[in-house]
Protein backbone atom coordinates (compact mmCIF):
# COMPACT_ATOMS: atom_id res chain seq x y z
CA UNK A 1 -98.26 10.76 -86.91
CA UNK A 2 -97.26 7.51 -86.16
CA UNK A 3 -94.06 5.13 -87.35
CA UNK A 4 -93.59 1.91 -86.38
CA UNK A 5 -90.14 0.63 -87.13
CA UNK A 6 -89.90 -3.35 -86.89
CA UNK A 7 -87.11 -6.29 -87.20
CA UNK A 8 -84.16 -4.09 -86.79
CA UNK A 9 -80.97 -4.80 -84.76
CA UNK A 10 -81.17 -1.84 -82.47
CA UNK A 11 -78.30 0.01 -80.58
CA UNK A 12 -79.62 0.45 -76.86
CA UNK A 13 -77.80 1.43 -73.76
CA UNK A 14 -74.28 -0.24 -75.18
CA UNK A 15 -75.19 -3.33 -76.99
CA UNK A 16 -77.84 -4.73 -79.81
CA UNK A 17 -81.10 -6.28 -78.87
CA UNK A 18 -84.39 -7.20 -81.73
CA UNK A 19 -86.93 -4.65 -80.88
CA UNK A 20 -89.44 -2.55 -82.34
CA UNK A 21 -89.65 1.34 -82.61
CA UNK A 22 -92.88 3.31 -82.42
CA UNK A 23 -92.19 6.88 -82.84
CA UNK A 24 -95.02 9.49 -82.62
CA UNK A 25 -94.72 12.70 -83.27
CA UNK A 26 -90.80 12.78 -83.35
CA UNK A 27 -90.40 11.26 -80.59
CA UNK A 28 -89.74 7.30 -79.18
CA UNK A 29 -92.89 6.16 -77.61
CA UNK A 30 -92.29 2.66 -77.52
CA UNK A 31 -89.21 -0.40 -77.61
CA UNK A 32 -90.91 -3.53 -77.13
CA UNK A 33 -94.49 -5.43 -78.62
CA UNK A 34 -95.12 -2.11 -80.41
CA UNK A 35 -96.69 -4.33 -83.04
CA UNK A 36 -99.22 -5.47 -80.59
CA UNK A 37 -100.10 -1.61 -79.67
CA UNK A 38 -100.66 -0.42 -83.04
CA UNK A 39 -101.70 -3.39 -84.80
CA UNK A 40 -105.72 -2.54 -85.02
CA UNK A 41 -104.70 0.79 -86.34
CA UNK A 42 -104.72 2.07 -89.68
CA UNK A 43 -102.91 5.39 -89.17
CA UNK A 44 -99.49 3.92 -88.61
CA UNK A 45 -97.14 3.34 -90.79
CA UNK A 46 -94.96 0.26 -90.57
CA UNK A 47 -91.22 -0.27 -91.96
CA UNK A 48 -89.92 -3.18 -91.93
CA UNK A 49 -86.07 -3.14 -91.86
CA UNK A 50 -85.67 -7.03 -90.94
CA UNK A 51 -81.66 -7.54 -90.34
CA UNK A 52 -80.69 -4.16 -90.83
CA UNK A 53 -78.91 -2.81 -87.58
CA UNK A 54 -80.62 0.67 -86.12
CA UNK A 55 -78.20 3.20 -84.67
CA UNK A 56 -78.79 6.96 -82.68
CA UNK A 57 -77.67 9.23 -85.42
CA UNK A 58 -74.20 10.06 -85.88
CA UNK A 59 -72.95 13.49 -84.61
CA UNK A 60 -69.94 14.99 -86.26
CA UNK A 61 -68.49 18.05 -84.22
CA UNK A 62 -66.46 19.29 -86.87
CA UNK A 63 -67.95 19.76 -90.33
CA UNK A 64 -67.19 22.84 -93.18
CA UNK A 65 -70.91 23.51 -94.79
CA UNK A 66 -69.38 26.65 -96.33
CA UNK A 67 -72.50 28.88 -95.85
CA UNK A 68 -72.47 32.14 -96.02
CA UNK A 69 -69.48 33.37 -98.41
CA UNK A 70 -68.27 29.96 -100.33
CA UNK A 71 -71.85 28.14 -101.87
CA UNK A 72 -69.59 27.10 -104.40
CA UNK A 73 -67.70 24.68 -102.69
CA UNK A 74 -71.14 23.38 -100.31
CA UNK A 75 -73.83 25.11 -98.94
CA UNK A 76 -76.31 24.36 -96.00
CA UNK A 77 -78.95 22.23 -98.16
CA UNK A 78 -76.10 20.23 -100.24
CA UNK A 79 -74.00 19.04 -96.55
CA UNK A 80 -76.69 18.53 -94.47
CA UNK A 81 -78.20 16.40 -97.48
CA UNK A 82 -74.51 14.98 -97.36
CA UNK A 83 -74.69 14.30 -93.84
CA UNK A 84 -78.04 12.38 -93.62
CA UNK A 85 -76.54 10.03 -96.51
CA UNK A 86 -73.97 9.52 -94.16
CA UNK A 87 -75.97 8.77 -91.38
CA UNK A 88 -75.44 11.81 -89.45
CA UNK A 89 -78.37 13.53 -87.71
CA UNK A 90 -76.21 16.12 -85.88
CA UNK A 91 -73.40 18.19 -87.50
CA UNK A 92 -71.71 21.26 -85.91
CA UNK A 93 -70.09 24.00 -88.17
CA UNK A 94 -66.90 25.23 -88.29
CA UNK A 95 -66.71 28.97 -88.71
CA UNK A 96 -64.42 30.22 -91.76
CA UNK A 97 -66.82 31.66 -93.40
CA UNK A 98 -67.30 35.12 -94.79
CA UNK A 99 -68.75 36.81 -92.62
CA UNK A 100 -67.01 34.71 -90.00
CA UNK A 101 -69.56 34.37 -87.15
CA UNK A 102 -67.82 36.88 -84.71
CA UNK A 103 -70.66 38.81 -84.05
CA UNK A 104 -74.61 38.35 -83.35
CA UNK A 105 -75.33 40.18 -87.02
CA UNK A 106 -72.60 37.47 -88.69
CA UNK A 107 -73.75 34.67 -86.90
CA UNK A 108 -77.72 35.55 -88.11
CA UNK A 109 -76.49 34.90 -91.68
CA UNK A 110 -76.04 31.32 -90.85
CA UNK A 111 -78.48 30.68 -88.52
CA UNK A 112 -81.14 31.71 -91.33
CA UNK A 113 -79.44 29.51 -93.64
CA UNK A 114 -80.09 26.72 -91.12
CA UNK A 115 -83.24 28.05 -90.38
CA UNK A 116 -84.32 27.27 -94.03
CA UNK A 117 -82.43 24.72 -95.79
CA UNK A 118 -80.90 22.29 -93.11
CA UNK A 119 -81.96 18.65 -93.55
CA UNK A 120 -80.50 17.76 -89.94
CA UNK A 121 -79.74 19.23 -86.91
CA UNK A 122 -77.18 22.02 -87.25
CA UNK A 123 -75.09 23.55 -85.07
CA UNK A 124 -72.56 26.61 -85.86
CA UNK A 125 -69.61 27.52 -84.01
CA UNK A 126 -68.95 31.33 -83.53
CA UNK A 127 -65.03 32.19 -84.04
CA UNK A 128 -62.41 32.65 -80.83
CA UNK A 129 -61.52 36.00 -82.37
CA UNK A 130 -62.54 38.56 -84.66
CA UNK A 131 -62.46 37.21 -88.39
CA UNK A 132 -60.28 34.27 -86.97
CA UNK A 133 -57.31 36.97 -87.34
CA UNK A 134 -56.17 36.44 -83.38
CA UNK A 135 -56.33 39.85 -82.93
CA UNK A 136 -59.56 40.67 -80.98
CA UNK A 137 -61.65 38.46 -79.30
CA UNK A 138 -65.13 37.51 -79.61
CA UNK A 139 -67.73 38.92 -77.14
CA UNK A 140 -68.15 35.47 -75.67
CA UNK A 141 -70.74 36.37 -73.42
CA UNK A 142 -73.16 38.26 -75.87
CA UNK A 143 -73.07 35.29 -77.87
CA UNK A 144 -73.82 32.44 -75.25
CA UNK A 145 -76.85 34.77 -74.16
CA UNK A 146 -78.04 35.41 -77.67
CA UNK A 147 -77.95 31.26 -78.45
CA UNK A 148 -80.13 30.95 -74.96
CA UNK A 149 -82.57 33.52 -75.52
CA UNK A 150 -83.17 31.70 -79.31
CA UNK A 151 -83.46 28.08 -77.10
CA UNK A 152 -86.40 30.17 -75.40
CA UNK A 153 -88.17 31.47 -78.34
CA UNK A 154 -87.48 35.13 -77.54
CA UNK A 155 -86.34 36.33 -80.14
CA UNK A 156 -87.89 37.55 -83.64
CA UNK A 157 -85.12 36.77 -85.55
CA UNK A 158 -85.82 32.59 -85.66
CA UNK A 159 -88.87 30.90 -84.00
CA UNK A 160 -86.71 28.73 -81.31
CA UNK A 161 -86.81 25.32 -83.77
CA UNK A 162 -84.42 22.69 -83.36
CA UNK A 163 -82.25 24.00 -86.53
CA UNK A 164 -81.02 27.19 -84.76
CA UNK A 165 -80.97 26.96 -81.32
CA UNK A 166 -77.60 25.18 -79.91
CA UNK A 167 -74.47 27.39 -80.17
CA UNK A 168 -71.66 24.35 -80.93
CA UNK A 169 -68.95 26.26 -78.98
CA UNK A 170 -65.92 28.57 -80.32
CA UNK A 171 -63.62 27.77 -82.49
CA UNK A 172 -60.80 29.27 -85.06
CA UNK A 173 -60.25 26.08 -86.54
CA UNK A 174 -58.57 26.63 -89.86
CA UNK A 175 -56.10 28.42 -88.29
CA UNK A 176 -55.05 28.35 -84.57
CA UNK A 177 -54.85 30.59 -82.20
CA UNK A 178 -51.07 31.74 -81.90
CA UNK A 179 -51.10 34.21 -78.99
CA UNK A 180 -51.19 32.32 -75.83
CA UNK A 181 -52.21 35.45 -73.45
CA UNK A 182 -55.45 35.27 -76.38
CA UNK A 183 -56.12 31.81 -75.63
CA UNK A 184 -55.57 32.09 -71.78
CA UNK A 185 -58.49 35.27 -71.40
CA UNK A 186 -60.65 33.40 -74.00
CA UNK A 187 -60.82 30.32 -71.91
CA UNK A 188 -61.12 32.40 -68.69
CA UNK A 189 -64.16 33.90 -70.27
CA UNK A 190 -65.77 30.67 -72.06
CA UNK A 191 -65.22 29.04 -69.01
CA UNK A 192 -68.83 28.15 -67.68
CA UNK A 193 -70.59 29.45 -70.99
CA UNK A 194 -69.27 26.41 -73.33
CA UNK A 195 -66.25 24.85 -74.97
CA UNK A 196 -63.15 25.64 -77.09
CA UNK A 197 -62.47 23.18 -80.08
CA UNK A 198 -58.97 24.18 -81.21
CA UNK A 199 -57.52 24.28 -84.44
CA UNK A 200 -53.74 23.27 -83.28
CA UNK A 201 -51.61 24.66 -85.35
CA UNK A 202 -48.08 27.00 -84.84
CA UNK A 203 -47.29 29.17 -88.42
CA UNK A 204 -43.64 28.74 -87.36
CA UNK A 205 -43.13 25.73 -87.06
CA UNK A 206 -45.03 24.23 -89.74
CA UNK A 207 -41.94 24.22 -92.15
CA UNK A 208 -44.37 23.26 -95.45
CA UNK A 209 -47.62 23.61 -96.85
CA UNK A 210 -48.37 20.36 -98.76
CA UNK A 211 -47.85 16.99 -97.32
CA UNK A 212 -46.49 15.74 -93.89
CA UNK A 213 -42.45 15.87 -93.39
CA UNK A 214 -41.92 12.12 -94.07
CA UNK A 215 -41.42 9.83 -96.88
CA UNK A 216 -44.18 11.54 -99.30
CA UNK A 217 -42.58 14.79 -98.84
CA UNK A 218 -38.64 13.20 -99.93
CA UNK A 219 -40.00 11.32 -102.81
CA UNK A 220 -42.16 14.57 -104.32
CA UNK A 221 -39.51 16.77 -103.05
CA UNK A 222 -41.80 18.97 -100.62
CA UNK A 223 -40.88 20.64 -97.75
CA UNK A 224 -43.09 18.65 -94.93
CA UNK A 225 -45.19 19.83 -92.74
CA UNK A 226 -44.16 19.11 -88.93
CA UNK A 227 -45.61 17.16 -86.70
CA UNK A 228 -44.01 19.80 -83.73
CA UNK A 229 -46.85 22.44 -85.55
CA UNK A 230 -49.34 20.32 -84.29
CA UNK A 231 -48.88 19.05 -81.14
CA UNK A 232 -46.41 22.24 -79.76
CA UNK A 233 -49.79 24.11 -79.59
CA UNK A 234 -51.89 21.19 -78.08
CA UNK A 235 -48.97 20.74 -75.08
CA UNK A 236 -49.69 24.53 -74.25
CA UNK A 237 -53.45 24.70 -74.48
CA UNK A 238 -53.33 22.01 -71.95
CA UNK A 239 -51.65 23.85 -69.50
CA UNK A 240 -53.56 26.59 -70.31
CA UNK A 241 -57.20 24.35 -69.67
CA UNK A 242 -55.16 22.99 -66.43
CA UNK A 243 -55.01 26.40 -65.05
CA UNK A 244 -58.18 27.89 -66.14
CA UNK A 245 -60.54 24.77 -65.79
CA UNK A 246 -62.62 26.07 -69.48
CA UNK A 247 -63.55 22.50 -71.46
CA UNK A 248 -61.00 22.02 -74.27
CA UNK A 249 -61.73 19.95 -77.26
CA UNK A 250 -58.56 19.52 -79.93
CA UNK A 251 -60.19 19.27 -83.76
CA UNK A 252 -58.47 16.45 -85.87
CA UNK A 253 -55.06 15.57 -83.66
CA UNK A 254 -53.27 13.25 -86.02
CA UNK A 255 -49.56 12.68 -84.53
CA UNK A 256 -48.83 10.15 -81.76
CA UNK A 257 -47.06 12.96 -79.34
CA UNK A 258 -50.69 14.81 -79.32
CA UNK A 259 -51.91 11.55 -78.43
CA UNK A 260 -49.77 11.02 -75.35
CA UNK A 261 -50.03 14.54 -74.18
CA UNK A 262 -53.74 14.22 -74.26
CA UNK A 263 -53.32 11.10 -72.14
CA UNK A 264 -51.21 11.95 -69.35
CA UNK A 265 -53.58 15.49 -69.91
CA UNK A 266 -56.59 13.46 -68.79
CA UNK A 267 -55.03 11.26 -65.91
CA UNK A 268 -54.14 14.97 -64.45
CA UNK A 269 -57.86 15.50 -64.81
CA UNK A 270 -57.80 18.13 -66.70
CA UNK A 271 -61.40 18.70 -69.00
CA UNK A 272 -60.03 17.83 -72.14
CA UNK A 273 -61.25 15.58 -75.57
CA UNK A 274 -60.31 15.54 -78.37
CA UNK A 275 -61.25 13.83 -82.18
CA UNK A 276 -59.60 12.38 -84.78
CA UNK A 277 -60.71 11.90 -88.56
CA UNK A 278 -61.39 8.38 -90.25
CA UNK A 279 -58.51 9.13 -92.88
CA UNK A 280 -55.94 9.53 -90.15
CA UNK A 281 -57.24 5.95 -89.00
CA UNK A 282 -56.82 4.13 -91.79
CA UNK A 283 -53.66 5.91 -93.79
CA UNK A 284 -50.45 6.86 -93.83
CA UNK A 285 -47.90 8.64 -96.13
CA UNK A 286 -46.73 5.45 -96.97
CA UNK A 287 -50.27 4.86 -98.48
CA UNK A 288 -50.45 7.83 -100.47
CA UNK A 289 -46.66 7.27 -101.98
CA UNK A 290 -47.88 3.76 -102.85
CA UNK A 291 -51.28 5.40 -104.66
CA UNK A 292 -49.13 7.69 -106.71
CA UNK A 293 -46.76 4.79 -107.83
CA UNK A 294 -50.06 2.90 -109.15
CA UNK A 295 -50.87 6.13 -111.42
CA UNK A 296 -47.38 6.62 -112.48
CA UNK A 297 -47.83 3.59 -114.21
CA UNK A 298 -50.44 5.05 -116.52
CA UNK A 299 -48.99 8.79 -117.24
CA UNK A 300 -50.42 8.89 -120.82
CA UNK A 301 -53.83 9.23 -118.51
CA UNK A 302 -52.82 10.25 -115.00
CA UNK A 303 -55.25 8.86 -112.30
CA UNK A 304 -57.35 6.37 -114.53
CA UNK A 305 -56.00 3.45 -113.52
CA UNK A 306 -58.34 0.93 -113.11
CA UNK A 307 -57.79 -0.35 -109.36
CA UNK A 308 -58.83 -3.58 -108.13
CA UNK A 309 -62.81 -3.38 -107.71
CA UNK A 310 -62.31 -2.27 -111.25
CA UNK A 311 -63.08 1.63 -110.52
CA UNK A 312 -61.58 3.92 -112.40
CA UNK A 313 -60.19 6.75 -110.08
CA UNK A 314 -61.02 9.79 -111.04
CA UNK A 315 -60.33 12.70 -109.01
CA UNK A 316 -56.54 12.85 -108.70
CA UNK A 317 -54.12 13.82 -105.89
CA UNK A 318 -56.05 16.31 -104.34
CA UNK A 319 -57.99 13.78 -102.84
CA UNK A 320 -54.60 13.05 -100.26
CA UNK A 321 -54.47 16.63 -99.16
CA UNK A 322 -56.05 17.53 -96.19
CA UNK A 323 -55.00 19.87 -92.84
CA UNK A 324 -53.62 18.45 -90.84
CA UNK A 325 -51.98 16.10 -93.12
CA UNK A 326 -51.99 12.13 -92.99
CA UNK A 327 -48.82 11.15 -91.32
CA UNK A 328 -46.57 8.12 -90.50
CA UNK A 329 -47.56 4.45 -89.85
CA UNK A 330 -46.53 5.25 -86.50
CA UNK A 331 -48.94 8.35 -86.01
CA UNK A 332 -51.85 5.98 -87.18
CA UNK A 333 -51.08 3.34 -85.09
CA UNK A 334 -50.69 5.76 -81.96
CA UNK A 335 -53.99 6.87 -82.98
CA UNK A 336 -55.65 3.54 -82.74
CA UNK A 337 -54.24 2.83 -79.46
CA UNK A 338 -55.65 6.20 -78.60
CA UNK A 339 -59.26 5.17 -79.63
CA UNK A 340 -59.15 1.75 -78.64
CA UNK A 341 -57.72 3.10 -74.44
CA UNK A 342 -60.00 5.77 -74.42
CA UNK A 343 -57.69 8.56 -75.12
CA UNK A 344 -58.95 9.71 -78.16
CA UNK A 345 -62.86 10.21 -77.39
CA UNK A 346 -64.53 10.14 -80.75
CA UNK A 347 -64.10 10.43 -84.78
CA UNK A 348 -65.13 13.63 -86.88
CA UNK A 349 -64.74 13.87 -90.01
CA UNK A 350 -63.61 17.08 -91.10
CA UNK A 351 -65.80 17.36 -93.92
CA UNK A 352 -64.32 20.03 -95.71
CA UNK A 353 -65.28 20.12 -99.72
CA UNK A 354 -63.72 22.63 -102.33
CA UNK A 355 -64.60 22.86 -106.22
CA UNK A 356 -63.20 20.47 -108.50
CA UNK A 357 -61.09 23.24 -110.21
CA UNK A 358 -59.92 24.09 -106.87
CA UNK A 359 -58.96 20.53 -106.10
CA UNK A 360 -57.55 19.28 -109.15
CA UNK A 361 -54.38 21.32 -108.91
CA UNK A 362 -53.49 17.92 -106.67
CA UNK A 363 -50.75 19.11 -103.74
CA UNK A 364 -50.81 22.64 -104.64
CA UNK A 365 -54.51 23.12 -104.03
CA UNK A 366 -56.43 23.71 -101.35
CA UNK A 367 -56.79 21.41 -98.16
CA UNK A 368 -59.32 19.88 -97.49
CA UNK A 369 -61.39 16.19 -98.27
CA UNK A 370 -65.22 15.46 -97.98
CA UNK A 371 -66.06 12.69 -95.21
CA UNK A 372 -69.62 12.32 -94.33
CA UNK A 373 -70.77 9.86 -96.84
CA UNK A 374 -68.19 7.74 -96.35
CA UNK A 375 -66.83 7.84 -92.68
CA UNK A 376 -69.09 4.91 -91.22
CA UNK A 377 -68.37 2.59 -94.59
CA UNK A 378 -64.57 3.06 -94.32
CA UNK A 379 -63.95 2.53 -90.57
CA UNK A 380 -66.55 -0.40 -90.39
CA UNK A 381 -64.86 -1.74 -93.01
CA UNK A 382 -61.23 -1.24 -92.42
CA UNK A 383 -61.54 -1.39 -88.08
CA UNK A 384 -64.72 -3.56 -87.15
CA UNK A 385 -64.71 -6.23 -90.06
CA UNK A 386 -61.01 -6.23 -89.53
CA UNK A 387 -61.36 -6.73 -85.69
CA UNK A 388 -59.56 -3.73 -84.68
CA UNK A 389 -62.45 -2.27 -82.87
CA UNK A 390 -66.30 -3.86 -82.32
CA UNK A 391 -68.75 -1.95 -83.78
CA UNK A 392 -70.66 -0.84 -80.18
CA UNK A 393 -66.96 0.84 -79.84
CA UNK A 394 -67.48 2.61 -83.12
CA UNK A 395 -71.20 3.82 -82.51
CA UNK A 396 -69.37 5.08 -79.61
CA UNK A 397 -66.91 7.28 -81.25
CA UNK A 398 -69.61 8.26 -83.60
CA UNK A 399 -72.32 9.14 -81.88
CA UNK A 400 -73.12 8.46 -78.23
CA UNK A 401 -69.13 9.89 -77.17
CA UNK A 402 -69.42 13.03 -79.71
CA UNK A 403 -73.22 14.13 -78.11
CA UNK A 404 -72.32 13.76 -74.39
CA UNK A 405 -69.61 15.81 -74.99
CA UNK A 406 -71.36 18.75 -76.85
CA UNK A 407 -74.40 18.18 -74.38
CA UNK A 408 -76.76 16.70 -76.92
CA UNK A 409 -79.72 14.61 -75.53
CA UNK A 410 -79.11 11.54 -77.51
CA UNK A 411 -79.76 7.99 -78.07
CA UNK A 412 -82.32 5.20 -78.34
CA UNK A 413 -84.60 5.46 -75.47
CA UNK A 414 -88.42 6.43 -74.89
CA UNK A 415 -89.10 9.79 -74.52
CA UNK A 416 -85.99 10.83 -76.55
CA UNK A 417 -86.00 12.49 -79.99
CA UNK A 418 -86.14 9.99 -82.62
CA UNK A 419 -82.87 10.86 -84.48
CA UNK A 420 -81.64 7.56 -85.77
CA UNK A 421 -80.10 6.18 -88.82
CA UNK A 422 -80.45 2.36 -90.20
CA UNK A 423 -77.71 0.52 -92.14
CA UNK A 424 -77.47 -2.84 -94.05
CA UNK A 425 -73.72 -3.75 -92.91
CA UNK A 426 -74.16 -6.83 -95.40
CA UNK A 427 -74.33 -4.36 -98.44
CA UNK A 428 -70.81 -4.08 -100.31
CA UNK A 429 -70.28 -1.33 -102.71
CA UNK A 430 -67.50 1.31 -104.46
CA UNK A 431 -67.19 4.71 -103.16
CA UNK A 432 -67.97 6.44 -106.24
CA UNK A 433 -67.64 10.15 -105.24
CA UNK A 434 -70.58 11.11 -108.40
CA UNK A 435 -73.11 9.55 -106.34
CA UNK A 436 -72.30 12.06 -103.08
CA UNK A 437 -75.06 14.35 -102.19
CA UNK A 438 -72.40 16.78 -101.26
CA UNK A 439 -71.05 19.32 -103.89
CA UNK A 440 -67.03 18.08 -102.96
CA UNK A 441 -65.40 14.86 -104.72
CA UNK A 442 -62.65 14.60 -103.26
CA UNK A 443 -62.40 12.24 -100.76
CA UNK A 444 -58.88 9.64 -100.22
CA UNK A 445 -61.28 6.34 -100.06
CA UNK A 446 -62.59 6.73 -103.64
CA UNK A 447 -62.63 3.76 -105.40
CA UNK A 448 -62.00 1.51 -102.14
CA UNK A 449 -64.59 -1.23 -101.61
CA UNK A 450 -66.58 -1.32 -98.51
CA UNK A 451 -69.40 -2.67 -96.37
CA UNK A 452 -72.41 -0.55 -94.40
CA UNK A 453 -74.47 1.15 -96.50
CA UNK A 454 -76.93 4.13 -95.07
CA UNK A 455 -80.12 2.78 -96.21
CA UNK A 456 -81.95 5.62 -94.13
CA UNK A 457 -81.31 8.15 -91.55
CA UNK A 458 -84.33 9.70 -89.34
CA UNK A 459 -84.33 13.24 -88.16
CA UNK A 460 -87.01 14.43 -85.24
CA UNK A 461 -88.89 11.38 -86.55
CA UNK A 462 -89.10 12.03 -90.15
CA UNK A 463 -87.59 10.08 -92.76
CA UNK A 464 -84.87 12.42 -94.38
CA UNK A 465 -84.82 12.02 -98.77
């Protein structure tokens, strides 16, 4: 099977050039005069996406698909559908789930889910410790050996294809991990076998469960959530990466002292990244007090307000509340420094959907917004039209950054899977959360207009619809 893909702005080795893709079975064959090589025949099929701009598929390290134990909220099939609208072609999974994948038996639940309904490539976490309690570790080691022997084929269980093969890393996230002698033997032991994406987060010091301790939380009066929760836990998993050497990724930092311990963290060399989320980019506190003004103004019909591209919101508050939660204009703006310097290596998005009954209870429901439809859209929109970033900088953070990281072989390039997604980034539209593939609705940029729309996303070489 053969695809030629013509008249695109492709994304090669750092920059755009005109070129054509031929892709044959799955894989990039050819990058230049491929219409010359195929022209006589008949068995190729020829797109033609003329001004559209051709990236390598986004990878998102930090996604909730909800599957086993919550279908309500999303389920393999629904994210990874989700995902591919989004341009993703690599997700990894987060694993608060029931069972949580702690064991080999747990983890098999998921990776037959995977196995049969994933659209892209998935990739699950396993937990740091038993049923993300922090009480008993993991058996790290059974669990990196299981993942290889599946990469092989060896096993009966799955048949070694590309949608359950790759253990992501380990992970509690959705909680941290609040024993520090834990933490210290679980990176002495991960140490060589993978990485640790921590959830950073101390119980004690959180001080609320809503909103972040700021200006939101004084007008609704909340007790706010503390930025010291966050980054108290990231300043001693440094140390503890420092002294062990294990690769440490931090999920979703979101206040500027995490930033600047990650930096002077990575001019000591230690083997740290870290990710931050699109809504943390582009809000503040200060935005969602201004959002709840606008439906004050309309209390006979709370959240209809008709906002300037003439949507009508309809979702509510719940759409603000997320964990971490969106801090100050000072946190955001210490967060783009940290993405434009290097600090902060690359954007996930967190993608963590509920039920609308769930989410309609506004600050007293759950945490959590949806992100993959929308992440490319909103930060094209709000950082590269704006000229914060360029958008090579943003493929960056969303793809090429994220994979060489996580050890993904990646990018546009012959011989290399052809997992690529193709945007119009002339196309303006309203995210309208009833057109998501994904089951969740609530995400903060509903109803904001933007530019870049996903007009198709390749997996292994095959259209994904």
């Amino acid at each position: 099977m053969k695809t030629l893909i013509s008249g695109a702005n492709v994304f090669i080795d750092g920059s755009f050039c005109k070129t054509d893709v031929l892709i044959e079975d799955g894989i990039i064959v050819s990058l230049s005069d491929s219409l010359a090589v195929v022209a006589e025949d008949p068995s190729v099929c020829i797109v033609d996406y003329s001004d559209k701009y051709i990236f390598p598929g986004f990878v998102d390290v930090h996604v909730h698909f909800r599957e086993p134990g919550f279908l309500y909220k999303e389920d393999i099939d629904t994210g990874s559908m989700a995902a591919a609208k989004g341009g993703y072609t690599h997700v990894f999974t987060m694993p608060n789930l029931n069972p949580v994948p702690d064991s080999i038996e747990n983890m098999n639940e998921e990776l037959k889910a995977i196995h049969e309904k994933a659209h892209v490539k998935v990739y699950p976490y396993a937990s740091i410790t038993k049923g993300e309690k922090g009480e008993e570790l993991v058996d790290f080691e059974e669990m990196a050996e299981y993942f290889e022997m599946l990469g092989d084929g060896e096993t009966d269980d799955f048949d070694g294809g590309r949608r359950a093969v790759r253990l992501a890393g380990f992970s509690d996230d959705g909680t941290g991990v609040e024993t520090g002698e834990y933490m210290k033997e679980a990176m002495q032991r991960v140490e060589g076998l993978g990485i640790i994406a921590a959830h950073c987060e101390v119980k004690s010091l959180l001080g609320g469960k809503n909103v972040h301790d700021g200006v939101l939380a004084e007008k609704l009066g909340y007790k706010g959530i503390s930025s010291e929760s966050e980054w108290k836990m990231v300043e001693r998993d440094i140390e503890l990466s420092k002294e062990t050497g294990c690769p440490y990724h931090v999920c979703h930092v979101s206040t500027k002292e995490s930033v600047e311990l990650i930096r002077c963290a990575k001019k000591d060399g230690v083997d740290i990244t870290c990710e931050t989320g699109p809504h943390y980019l582009l809000l503040s506190d200060e935005d969602i007090l201004a959002e709840i003004i606008k439906d004050e103004l309309n209390k006979d019909n709370p959240g209809q307000k008709e906002n300037a591209s003439g949507y009508r919101i309809k979702y509510g508050l719940g759409r603000f509340k997320m964990n971490p939660p969106i801090r100050t204009s000072e946190d955001r703006k210490a967060l783009i420094e940290g993405i434009k310097d290097g600090t902060i290596d690359m954007v996930a998005t967190d993608h963590a959907p509920h039920s609308t009954e769930e989410k309609s209870k506004g600050f007293d429901g759950p945490m959590g917004v949806v992100g993959l439809e929308t992440a490319f859209p909103v930060l094209y929109t709000g950082l590269v039209k704006k000229g914060v970033i360029s958008l090579e900088k943003l493929i960056d953070l969303m793809s090429i950054a994220p994979a060489e990281r996580f050890g993904i072989e990646h990018g546009i390039a012959v011989g290399m899977p052809a997992d690529i997604t193709v945007f119009d980034l002339e196309k303006e539209y309203v995210i309208d959360p009833d057109t998501f593939a994904s089951k969740g609705r609530f995400t903060p940029f509903e109803g904001r207009s933007v530019f870049g729309k996903c007009i198709a996303t390749y997996v292994d070489g095959r259209e994904v619809k």
